[in-house]
Structures are given as structure tokens and as C-alpha cells.
Protein backbone atom coordinates (compact mmCIF):
# COMPACT_ATOMS: atom_id res chain seq x y z
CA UNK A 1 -12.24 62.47 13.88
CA UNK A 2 -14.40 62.94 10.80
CA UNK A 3 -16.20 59.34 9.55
CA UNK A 4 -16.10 58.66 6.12
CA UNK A 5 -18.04 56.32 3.47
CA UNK A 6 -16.79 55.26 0.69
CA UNK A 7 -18.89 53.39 -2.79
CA UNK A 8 -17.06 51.91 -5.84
CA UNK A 9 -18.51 51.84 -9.42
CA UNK A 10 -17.60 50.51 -11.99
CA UNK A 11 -14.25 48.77 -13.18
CA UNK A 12 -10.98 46.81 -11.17
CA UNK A 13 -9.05 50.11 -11.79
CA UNK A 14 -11.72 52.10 -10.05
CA UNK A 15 -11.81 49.69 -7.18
CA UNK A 16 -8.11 49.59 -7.07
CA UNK A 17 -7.79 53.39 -6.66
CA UNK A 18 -10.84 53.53 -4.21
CA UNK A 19 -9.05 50.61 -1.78
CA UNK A 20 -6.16 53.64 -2.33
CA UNK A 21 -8.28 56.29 -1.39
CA UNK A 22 -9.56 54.54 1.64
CA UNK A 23 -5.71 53.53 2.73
CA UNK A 24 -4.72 57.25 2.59
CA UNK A 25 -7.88 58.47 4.73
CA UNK A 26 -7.03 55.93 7.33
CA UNK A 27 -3.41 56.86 7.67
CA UNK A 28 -4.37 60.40 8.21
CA UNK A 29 -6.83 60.06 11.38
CA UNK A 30 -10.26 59.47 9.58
CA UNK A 31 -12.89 56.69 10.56
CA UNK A 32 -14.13 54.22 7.89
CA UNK A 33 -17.73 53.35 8.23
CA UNK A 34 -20.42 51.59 6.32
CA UNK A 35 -21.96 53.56 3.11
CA UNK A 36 -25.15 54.27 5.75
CA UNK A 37 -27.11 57.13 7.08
CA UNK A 38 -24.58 59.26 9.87
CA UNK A 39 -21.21 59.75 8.20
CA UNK A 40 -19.66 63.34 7.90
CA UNK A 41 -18.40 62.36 4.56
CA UNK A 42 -19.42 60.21 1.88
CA UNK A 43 -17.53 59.28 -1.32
CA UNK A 44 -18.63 57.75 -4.68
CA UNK A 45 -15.66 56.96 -7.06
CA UNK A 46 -18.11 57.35 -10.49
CA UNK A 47 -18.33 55.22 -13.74
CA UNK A 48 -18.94 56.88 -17.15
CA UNK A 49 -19.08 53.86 -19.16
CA UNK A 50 -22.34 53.83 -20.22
CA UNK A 51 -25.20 55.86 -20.00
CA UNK A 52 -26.58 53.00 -16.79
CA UNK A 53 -23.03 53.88 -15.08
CA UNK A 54 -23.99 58.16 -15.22
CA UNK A 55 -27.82 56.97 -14.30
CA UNK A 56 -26.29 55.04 -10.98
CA UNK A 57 -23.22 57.27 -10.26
CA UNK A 58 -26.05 60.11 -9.83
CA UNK A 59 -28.14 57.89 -7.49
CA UNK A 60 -25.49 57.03 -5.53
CA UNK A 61 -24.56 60.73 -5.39
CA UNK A 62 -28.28 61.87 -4.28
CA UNK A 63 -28.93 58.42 -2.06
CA UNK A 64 -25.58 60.08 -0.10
CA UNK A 65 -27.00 63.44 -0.03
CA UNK A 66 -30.11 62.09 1.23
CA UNK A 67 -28.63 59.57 3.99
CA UNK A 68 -27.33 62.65 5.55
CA UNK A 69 -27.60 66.36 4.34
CA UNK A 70 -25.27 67.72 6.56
CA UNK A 71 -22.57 65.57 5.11
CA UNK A 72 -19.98 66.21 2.51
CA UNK A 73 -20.41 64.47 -0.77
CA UNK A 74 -17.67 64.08 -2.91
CA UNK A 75 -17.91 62.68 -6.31
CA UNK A 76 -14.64 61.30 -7.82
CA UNK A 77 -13.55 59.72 -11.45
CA UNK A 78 -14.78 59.17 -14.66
CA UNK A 79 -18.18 60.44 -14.89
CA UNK A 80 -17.14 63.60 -12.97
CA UNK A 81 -14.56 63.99 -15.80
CA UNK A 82 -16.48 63.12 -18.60
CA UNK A 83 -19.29 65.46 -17.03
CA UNK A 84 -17.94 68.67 -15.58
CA UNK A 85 -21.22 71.07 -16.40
CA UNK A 86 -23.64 68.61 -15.13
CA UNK A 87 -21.72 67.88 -11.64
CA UNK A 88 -21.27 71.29 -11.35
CA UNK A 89 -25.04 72.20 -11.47
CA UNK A 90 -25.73 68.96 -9.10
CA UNK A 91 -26.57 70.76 -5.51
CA UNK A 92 -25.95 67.28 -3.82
CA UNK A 93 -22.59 66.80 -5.00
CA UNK A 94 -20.57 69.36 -2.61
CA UNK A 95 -17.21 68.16 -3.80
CA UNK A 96 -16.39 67.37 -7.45
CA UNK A 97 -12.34 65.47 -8.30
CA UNK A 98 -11.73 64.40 -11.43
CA UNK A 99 -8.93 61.47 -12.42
CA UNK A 100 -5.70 61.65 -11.42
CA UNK A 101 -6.50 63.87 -8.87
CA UNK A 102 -7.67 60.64 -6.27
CA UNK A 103 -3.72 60.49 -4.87
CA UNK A 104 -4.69 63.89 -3.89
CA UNK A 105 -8.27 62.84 -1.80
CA UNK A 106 -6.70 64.16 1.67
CA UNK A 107 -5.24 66.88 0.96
CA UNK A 108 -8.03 68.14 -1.39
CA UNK A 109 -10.37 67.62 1.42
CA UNK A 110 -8.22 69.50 4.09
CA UNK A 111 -7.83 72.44 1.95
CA UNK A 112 -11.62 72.22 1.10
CA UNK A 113 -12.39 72.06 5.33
CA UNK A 114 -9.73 74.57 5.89
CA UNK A 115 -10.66 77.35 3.05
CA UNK A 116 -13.89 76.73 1.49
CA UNK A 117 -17.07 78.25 1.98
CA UNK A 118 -19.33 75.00 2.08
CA UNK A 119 -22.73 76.50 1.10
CA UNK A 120 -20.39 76.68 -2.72
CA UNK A 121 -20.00 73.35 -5.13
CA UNK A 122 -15.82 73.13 -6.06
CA UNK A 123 -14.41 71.17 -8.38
CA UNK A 124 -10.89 70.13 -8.97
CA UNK A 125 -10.80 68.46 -12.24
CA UNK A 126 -7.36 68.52 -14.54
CA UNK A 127 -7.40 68.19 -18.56
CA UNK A 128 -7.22 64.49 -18.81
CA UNK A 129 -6.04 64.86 -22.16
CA UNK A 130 -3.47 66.55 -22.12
CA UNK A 131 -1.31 64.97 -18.63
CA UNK A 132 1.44 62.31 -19.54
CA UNK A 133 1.63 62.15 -15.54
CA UNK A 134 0.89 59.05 -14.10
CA UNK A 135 -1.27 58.77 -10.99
CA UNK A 136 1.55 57.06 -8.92
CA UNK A 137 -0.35 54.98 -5.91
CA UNK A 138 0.46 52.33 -3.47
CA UNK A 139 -1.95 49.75 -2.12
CA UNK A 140 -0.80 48.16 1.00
CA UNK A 141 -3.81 45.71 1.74
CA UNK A 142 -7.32 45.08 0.12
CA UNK A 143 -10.54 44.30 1.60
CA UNK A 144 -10.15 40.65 -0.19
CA UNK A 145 -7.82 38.47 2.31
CA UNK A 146 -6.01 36.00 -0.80
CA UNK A 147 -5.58 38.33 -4.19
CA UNK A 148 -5.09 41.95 -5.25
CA UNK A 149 -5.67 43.86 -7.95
CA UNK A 150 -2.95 46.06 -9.03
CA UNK A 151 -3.31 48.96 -11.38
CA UNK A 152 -0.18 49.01 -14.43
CA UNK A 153 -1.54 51.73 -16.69
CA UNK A 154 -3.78 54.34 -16.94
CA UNK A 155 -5.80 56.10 -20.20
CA UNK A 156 -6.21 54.44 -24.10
CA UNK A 157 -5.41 55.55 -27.23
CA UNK A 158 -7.88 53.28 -29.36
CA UNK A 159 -11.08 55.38 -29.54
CA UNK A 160 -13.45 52.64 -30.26
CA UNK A 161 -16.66 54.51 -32.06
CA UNK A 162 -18.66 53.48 -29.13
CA UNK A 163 -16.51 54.68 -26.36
CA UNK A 164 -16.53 57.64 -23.82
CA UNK A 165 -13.24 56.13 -21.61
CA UNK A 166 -10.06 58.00 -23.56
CA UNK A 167 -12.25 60.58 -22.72
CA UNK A 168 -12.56 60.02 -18.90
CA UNK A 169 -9.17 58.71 -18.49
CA UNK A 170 -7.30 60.48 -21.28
CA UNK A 171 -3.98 59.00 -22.93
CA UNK A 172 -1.77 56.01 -22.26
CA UNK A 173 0.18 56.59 -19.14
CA UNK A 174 2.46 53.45 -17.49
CA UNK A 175 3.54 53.43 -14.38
CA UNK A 176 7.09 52.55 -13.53
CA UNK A 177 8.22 48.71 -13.51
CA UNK A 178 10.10 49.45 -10.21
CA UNK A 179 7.11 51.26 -8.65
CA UNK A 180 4.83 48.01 -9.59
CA UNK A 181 7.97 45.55 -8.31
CA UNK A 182 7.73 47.44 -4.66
CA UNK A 183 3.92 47.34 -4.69
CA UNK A 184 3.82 43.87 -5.50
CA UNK A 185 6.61 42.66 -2.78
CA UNK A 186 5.28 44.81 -0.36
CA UNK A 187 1.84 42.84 -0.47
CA UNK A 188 3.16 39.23 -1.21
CA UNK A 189 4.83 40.56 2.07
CA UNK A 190 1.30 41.14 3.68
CA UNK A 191 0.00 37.83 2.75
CA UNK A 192 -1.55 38.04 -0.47
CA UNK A 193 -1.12 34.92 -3.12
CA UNK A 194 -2.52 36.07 -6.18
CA UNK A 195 -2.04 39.15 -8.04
CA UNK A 196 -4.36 40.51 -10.38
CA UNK A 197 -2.91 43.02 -13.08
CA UNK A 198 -4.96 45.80 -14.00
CA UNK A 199 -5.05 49.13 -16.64
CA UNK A 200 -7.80 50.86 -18.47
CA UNK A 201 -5.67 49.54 -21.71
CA UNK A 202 -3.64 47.11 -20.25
CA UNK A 203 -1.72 46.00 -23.62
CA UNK A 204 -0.86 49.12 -24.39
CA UNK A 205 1.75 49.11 -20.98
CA UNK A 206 4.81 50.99 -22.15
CA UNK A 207 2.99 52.93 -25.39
CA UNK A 208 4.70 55.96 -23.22
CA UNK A 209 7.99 54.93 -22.52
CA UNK A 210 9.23 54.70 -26.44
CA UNK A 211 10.25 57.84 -27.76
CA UNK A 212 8.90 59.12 -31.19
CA UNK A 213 11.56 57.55 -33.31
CA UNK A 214 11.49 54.40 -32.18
CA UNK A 215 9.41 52.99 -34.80
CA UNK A 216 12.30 53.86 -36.88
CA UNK A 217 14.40 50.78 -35.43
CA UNK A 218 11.87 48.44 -34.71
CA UNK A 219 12.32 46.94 -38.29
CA UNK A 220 8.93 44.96 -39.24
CA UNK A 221 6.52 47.78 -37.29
CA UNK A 222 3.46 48.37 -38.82
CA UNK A 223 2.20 51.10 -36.43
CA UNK A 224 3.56 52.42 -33.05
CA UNK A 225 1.23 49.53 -31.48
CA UNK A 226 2.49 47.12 -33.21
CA UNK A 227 6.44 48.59 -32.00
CA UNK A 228 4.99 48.07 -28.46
CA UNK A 229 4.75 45.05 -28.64
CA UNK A 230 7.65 44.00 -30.29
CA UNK A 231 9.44 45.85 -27.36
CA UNK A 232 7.26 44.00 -25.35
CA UNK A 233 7.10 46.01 -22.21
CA UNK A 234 3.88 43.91 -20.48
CA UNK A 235 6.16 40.18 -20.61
CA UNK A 236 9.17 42.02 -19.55
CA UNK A 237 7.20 43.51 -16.42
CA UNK A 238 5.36 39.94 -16.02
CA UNK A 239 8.56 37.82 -16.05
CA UNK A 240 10.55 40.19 -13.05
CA UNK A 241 6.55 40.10 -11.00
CA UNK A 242 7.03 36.06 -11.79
CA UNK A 243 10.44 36.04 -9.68
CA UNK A 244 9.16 37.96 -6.67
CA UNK A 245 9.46 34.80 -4.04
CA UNK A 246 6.13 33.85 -2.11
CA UNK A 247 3.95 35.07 -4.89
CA UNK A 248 1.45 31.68 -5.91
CA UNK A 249 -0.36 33.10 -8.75
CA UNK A 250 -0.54 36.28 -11.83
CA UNK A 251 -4.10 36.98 -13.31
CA UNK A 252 -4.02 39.33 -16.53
CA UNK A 253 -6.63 41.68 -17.23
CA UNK A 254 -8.55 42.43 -20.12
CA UNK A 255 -5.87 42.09 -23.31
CA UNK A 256 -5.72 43.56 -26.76
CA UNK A 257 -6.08 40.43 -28.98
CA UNK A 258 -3.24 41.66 -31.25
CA UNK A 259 -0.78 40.98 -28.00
CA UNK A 260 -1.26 37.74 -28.65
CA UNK A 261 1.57 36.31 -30.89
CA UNK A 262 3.41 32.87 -30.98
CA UNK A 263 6.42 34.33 -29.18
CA UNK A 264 4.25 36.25 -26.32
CA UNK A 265 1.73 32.97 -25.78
CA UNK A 266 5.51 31.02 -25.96
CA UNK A 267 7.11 32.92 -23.41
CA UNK A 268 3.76 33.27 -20.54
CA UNK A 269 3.40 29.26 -20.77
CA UNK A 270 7.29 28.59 -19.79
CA UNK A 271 6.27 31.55 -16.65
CA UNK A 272 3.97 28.89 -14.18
CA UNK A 273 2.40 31.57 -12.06
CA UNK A 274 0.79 32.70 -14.92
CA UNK A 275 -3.38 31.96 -14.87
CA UNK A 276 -4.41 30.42 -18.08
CA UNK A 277 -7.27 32.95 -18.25
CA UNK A 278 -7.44 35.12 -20.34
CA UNK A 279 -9.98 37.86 -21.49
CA UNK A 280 -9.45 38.81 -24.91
CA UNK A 281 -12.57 41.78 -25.72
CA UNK A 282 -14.02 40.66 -28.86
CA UNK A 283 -17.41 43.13 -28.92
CA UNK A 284 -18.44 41.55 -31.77
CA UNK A 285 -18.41 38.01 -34.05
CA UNK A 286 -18.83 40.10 -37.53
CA UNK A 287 -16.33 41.72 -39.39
CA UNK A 288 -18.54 44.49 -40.90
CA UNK A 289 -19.59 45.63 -37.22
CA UNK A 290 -15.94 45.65 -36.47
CA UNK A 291 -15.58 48.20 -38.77
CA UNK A 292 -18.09 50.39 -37.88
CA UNK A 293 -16.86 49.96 -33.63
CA UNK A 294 -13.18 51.05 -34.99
CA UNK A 295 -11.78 47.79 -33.62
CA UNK A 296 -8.36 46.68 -35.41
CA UNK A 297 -8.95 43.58 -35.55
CA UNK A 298 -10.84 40.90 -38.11
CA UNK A 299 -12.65 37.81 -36.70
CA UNK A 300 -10.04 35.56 -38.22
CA UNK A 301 -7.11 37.84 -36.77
CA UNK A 302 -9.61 36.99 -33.22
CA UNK A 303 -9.62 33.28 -33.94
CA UNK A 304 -5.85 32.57 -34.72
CA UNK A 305 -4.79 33.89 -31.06
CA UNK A 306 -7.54 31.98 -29.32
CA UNK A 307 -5.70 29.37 -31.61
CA UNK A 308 -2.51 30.07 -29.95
CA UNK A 309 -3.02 30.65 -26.50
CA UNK A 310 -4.90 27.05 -26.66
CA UNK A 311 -1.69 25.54 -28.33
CA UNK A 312 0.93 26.82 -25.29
CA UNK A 313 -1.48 26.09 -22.41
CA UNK A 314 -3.87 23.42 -22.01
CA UNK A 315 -7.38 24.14 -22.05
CA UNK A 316 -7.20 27.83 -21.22
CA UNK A 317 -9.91 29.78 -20.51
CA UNK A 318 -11.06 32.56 -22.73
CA UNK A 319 -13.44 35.03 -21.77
CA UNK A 320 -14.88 37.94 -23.68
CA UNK A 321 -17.25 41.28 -24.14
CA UNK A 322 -19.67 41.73 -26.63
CA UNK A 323 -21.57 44.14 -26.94
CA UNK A 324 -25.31 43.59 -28.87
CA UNK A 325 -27.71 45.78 -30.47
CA UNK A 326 -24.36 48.48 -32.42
CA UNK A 327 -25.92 50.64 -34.34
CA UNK A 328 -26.76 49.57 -37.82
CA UNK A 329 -26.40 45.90 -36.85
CA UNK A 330 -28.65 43.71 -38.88
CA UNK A 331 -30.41 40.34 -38.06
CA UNK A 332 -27.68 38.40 -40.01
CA UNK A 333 -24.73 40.28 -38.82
CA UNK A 334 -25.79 39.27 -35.12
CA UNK A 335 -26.25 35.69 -36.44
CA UNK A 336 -22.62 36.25 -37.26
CA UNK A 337 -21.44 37.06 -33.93
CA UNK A 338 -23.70 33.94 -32.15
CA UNK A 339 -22.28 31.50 -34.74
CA UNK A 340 -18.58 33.04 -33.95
CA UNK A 341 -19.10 32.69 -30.53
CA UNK A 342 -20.00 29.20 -30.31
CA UNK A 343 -17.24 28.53 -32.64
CA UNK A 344 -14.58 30.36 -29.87
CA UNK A 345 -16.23 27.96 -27.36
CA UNK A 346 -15.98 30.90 -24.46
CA UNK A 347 -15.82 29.83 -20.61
CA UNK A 348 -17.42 33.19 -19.89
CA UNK A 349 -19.09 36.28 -22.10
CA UNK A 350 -19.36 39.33 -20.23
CA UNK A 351 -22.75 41.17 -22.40
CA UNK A 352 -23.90 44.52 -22.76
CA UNK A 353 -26.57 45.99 -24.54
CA UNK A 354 -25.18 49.06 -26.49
CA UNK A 355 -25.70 52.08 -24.82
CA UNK A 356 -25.46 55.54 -26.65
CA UNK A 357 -22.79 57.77 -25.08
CA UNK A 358 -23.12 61.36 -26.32
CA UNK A 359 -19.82 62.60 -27.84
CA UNK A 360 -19.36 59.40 -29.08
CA UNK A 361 -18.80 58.54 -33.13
CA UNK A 362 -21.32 55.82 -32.68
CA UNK A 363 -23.84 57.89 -30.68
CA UNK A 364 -24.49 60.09 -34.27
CA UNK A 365 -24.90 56.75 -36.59
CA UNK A 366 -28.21 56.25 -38.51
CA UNK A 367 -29.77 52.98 -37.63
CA UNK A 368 -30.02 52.79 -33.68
CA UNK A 369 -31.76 49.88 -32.93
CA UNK A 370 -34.42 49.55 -29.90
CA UNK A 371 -33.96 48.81 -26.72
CA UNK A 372 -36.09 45.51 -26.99
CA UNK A 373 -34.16 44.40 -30.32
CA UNK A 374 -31.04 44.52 -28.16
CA UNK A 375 -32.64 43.16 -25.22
CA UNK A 376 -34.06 40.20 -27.39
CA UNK A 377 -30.30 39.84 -28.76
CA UNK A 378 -28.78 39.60 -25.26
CA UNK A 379 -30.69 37.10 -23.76
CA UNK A 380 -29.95 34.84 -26.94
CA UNK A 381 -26.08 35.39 -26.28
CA UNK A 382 -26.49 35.31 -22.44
CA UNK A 383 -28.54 31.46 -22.61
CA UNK A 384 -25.53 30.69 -25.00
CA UNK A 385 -23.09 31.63 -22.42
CA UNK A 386 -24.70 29.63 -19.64
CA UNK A 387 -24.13 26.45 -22.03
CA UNK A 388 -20.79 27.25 -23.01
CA UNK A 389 -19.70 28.28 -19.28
CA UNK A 390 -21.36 24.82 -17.82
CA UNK A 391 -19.79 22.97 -20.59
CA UNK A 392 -16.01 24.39 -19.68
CA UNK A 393 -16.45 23.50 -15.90
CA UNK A 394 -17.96 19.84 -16.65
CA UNK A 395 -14.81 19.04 -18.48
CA UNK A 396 -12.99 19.23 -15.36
CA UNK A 397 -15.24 16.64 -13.57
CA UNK A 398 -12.24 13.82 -12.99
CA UNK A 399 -9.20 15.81 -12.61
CA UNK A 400 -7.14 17.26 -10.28
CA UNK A 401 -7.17 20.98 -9.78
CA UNK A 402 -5.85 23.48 -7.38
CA UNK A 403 -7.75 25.75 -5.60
CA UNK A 404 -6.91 29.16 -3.93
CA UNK A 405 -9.63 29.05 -0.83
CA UNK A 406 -11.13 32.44 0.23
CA UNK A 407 -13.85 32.36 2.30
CA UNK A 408 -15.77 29.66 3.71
CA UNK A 409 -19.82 29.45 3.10
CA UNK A 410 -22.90 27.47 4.41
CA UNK A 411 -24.15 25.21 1.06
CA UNK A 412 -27.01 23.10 2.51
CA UNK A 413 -26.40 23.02 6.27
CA UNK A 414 -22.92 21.83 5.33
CA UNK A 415 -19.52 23.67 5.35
CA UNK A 416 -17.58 24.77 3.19
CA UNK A 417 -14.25 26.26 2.10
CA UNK A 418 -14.69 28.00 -1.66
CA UNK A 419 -11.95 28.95 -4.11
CA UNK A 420 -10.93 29.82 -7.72
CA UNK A 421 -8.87 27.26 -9.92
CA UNK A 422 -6.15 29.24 -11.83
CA UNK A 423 -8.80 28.99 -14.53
CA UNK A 424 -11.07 30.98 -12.27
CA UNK A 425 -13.77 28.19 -12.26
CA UNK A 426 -15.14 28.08 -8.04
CA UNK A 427 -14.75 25.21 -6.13
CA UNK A 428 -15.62 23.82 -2.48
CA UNK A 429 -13.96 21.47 -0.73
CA UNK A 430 -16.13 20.54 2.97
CA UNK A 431 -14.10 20.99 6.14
CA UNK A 432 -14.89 22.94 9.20
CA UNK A 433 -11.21 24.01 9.18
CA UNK A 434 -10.82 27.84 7.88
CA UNK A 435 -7.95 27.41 5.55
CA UNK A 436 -8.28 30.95 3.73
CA UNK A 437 -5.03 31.69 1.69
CA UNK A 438 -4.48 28.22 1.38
CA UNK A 439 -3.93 26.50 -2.21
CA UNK A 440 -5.03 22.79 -2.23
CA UNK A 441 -4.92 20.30 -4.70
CA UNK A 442 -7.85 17.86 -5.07
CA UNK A 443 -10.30 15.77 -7.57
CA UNK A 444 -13.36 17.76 -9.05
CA UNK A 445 -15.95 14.91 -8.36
CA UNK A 446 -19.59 16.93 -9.36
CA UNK A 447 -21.28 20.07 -9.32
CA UNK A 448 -21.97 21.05 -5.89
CA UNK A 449 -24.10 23.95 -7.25
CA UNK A 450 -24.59 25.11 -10.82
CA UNK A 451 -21.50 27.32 -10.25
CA UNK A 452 -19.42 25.44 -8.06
CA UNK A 453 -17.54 22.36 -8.26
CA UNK A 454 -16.86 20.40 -5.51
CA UNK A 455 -13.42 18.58 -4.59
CA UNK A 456 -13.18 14.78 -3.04
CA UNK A 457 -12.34 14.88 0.55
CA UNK A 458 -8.06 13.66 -0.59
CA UNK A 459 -7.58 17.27 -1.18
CA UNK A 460 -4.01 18.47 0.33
CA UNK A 461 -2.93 21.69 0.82
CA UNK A 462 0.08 23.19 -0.95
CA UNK A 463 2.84 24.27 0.15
């Protein structure tokens, strides 16, 4: 029995299809150890995002290599696709698979085992580009014991100027409602509460199931987006996940804020499973910048669907990306995206310094800015977060909220059970009992911690 160890970077969809990888070595005889020195083979699902994501993917490649030398390291995913020369001349990497290829990880392996002289590097990477297959997977369980992320959609069409992805995961693919139904059942079946849905474009679900003329009937179209939408694929798919019985809760991934209509926002609120959370990427609070990152959106268009999620649920929480330091970006138009985001009054801002991806549009622009201008421009939007985040959670000091418990935790000799609100905001509620999987319903009396809030000891559990 060959031991294997397996190391996640990057996004849900990666860790999705690694918990998929690991499922599929484990039904065919091999042993699952820790990512530590002594395993036969070790296997890093990459991240090409940004130039930090190829830095660690490498380390993780050569900290493998190095753990054992003997062993077989296998590099799988986006910066393997994205970088097919480099991983080839890599002489730690002994086994190179690109996307779509991961359903494929035994099989590929067997073959490599059974055929392959294994003083050579082989690759097996497809032209992302130019597949309309989807990479049809099942997870069964997850290493998390109350939610699971499950993986809709695969590729994007929107070529942002700063953005290597449609290159790493090529076009919009969607998998098959009934394929997602079965998936779903199978682990409400096992257990599981909450389900997270995931895609690398996640409002783009269905781009691939209209045919090219059916913008011509979809009267009002502007674009073939837009006809998405109206067809509205993603709520059709969300309403039949919202009937499966046993199923508590439905988190959405990161949406396209043009999704976002009255009727869409209308028809999620009258679906209660449905989180009010929702991460709309912004990237940036000025409209020139927006320009330049080939977003379709303006900052007004941004504002009026914050508007109208906040008029169908109460209080929602709306979380962002925004990326600081694009090329060209001046003092003032950064004082437009700070101003803009205190106006949106986030509950969370995911920020990232730009990072220059070669073969990018954005990567050849005049007027890159330093690393310590963006640096200095992060922190400012990261202490603004803090505020805005605290702020969101206070308001819930007084009221009742449910929490989905996980895991219980040691907070200052006493202990704990800790959750996530439908919000996603963490709570604790004290008890000795283990009540993971459990939703409960209880008064937010303080801040236990500055993260977590913690619940009055009339907390009951839900049935």
C-alpha cells in the first residue's frame, strides 16, 4: 500500500477537488498520511493566482521533494497549467497534471507506476481552452464535520486585465443540475447541514447550456451575460438544492454583481435556507480603475444591488475583494475606493496588493506602482475593515441568532462550543456538551473575543 500526502492552495474550488482527489485514492487501496517527511507520494494541488501563489506552489513542490527524495511528487492545477515550460524544467516535480485532468489522479498515477521510466519528468496537461468538458466529480464527505463546499462550474469568460485564471481554468463549463442534486442528497445523507456553492465564475452557471441563438429570444438582452441571467440558471438550481429535505443551510460563493436584480434578490429572500451573505467582488471603489481592470460594472451599478439585497433581507452581510496598488492608480483614485467602501459599510474586505501576472493586459501598463505604495494602501483599507467588520458584529449584541456549532475550543480555561450565524459572524456558547452539527438559537450578550460573540446560557438547540 503506497502512502500518500496531499497540500491544498489556493481557492474553495481547489480544496473541493483536492477533498475529491483524496476520496478517489482512498477507495482504491492508498494510505492518507500527514504532508510530513516518509510518504511514497506527495501531492500539491497549485494556485496561479498571483505571482505569491507560483512563489508558494514551488515551495511546497521543493519542501516535498526535500521531505523525501525518493518520493513521487506530483504537482496538480492551475499553476501547472498556466506554467507548462517551467514545471517541466523543475527536477523536483516528477509528475506534472494539469485541470481537468484531477478526476483522472489514480489512474494517471497507475499508468505512471506501471509504464514510466521514473528517472523522466511527464506531464499530462490538456488545452484548457479549448475543452467544453466538464470535470464531473463527486464528494462523498469533507474533512469539515457540519458544511461542504460543492463545486457548480468551472472556467470564466470575463478576462479581467489583471487576471491569469481563464487562463488556468479555461472557459465556462457547468456541471449538470442533476449531477449537483445527487451530490448534494448524497451528503445531507452523510450528515452535513450546510452547503457551500462553489465555481471559479459562479454567476456565469449555465453560460454553456444556451445555444448560440438564444439571445435571439431573450427579448431585452444586452449581451449573452445578460441572457444568462434572464434564463436564470443559478436560482433555478438554488430553488430544487432548497427542497432537498434535511438540508439547514445554502452559502453562495463569490457573485457577479450584475446577478443581482430586484427579481433574483426577490426570489432568494422567499428561499429560507438561503445565508444572507453575500460576496459581491468589487476590486475597486473608482470608476476610472474599473475601466482600466475590464470590470463591467460602474460604482453606482455596485451600490444599487448592495441596495437591493439590503431591501429583501435584513441586514445582510456583504463582503468584498479589492485589490490596491492597479497600475496607474493615483492618490485620489484610491481615496475613491476608501470613501466607497465606507459608504458600502462591508462586514468583511478580503485585500490584495496587486500582483503582476505575466501574460496579463495589466502586467504591460505604464505606471506600476511600488510595492510599498501598495503596501501603505492596504494597511489603510485593512484598519478600515477591522472597524467596519467590529461594527457589523456589535449590532447583533441583543438579539437572537442561530448558530451552526462546529468544533468546540478552550477560551480562557473555559469551554466552549463555536459556530457561524447564517451571516457567518462566530459565536460560542459554554457547555461541556459536544453538540457539533447542532443549530441553536440564543442571545448574543458581548464579545467573548474580538472575533467571537458569545451566546447567554438560554440557548436551545434546533430541531
Amino acid at each position: 500500500m503506497k502512502s500518500v500526502a496531499l497540500h491544498n492552495l489556493g481557492c474553495k474550488v481547489n480544496a473541493y477537488e483536492i477533498e475529491v482527489m483524496q476520496q478517489k485514492l482512498t477507495e482504491n487501496g492508498y494510505q492518507i498520511v500527514p504532508f510530513a517527511p516518509g510518504a511514497d507520494i506527495y501531492i500539491i494541488n497549485t494556485c496561479t493566482v498571483t505571482n505569491i501563489a507560483d512563489r508558494k506552489s514551488r515551495q511546497m513542490l521543493h519542501k516535498a521533494k526535500k521531505m523525501n527524495p525518493d518520493a513521487i511528487v506530483v504537482a496538480t492545477g492551475c499553476y501547472v497549467q498556466t506554467g507548462e515550460d517551467t514545471v517541466t524544467m523543475d527536477a523536483c516535480i516528477d509528475l506534472a497534471i494539469g485541470n481537468n485532468r484531477k478526476k483522472d489522479i489514480v489512474s494517471i498515477l497507475e499508468q505512471y507506476f506501471e509504464e514510466h521510466d521514473k528517472t523522466l519528468h511527464h506531464t499530462t496537461i490538456i488545452d484548457i481552452n479549448h475543452t467544453d468538458e466538464y470535470e464531473e466529480m463527486e464528494l462523498k464527505k469533507t474533512a469539515e464535520h457540519t458544511r461542504a463546499y460543492i463545486k457548480i462550474q468551472d472556467g470564466c469568460n470575463q478576462f479581467c486585465s489583471y487576471c491569469i485564471i481563464p487562463y488556468a481554468r479555461g472557459r465556462v463549463r457547468s456541471r449538470k443540475p442533476e449531477d449537483v442534486i445527487k451530490e448534494v442528497r448524497g451528503l445531507v445523507k452523510e450528515g452535513y447541514r450546510e452547503i457551500v456553492i462553489t465555481g471559479i465564475h459562479l454567476s456565469s452557471y449555465g453560460l454553456d447550456f444556451l445555444s448560440k441563438d438564444t439571445k435571439d429570444y431573450l427579448e431585452g438582452a444586452k449581451d449573452i451575460r445578460e441572457a444568462v441571467y434572464k434564463k436564470e440558471f443559478l436560482l433555478k438550481l438554488l430553488k430544487q438544492i432548497h427542497e432537498i429535505e434535511g438540508l439547514k443551510r445554502i452559502r453562495l460563493g463569490s457573485l457577479e454583481p450584475r446577478i443581482i436584480t430586484e427579481h433574483f434578490a426577490q426570489e432568494l429572500s422567499n428561499l429560507p435556507k438561503i445565508c444572507p451573505h453575500f460576496h459581491l467582488s468589487l476590486q475597486s471603489g473608482c470608476d476610472e480603475v474599473l475601466k482600466r481592470m475590464n470590470r463591467h460594472y460602474s460604482t453606482d451599478e455596485y451600490y444599487e444591488k448592495v441596495e437591493i439585497l439590503r431591501k429583501y433581507f435584513n441586514d445582510p452581510a456583504i463582503t468584498t475583494d479589492i485589490i490596491t496598488g492597479f497600475p496607474q492608480e493615483s492618490v485620489a483614485e484610491f481615496e475613491e475606493t476608501v470613501a466607497f467602501a465606507k459608504k458600502v459599510c462591508f462586514y468583511e474586505m478580503h485585500i490584495f496588493k496587486y500582483s503582476r501576472r505575466q501574460g496579463t493586459v495589466a502586467a504591460a501598463m505604464e505606471g506600476q506602482l511600488t510595492e510599498q505604495e501598495k503596501a501603505n494602501r492596504s494597511n489603510v483599507l485593512i484598519e478600515l475593515e477591522r472597524e467596519q467588520s467590529k461594527e457589523f458584529r456589535k449590532k447583533r449584541i441583543g438579539t437572537k441568532i442561530t448558530v451552526l456549532l462546529e468544533e468546540q475550543k478552550m477560551i480562557d480555561g473555559k469551554t466552549y462550543m463555536i459556530g457561524h450565524t447564517p451571516e457567518y459572524i462566530q459565536a460560542a456558547f459554554e457547555t461541556e456538551e459536544d453538540l457539533s452539527n447542532q443549530v441553536i438559537e440564543g442571545t448574543a450578550t458581548e464579545f467573548l473575543t474580538d472575533e467571537i460573540l458569545l451566546l447567554s446560557e438560554r440557548s436551545q438547540i434546533i430541531r
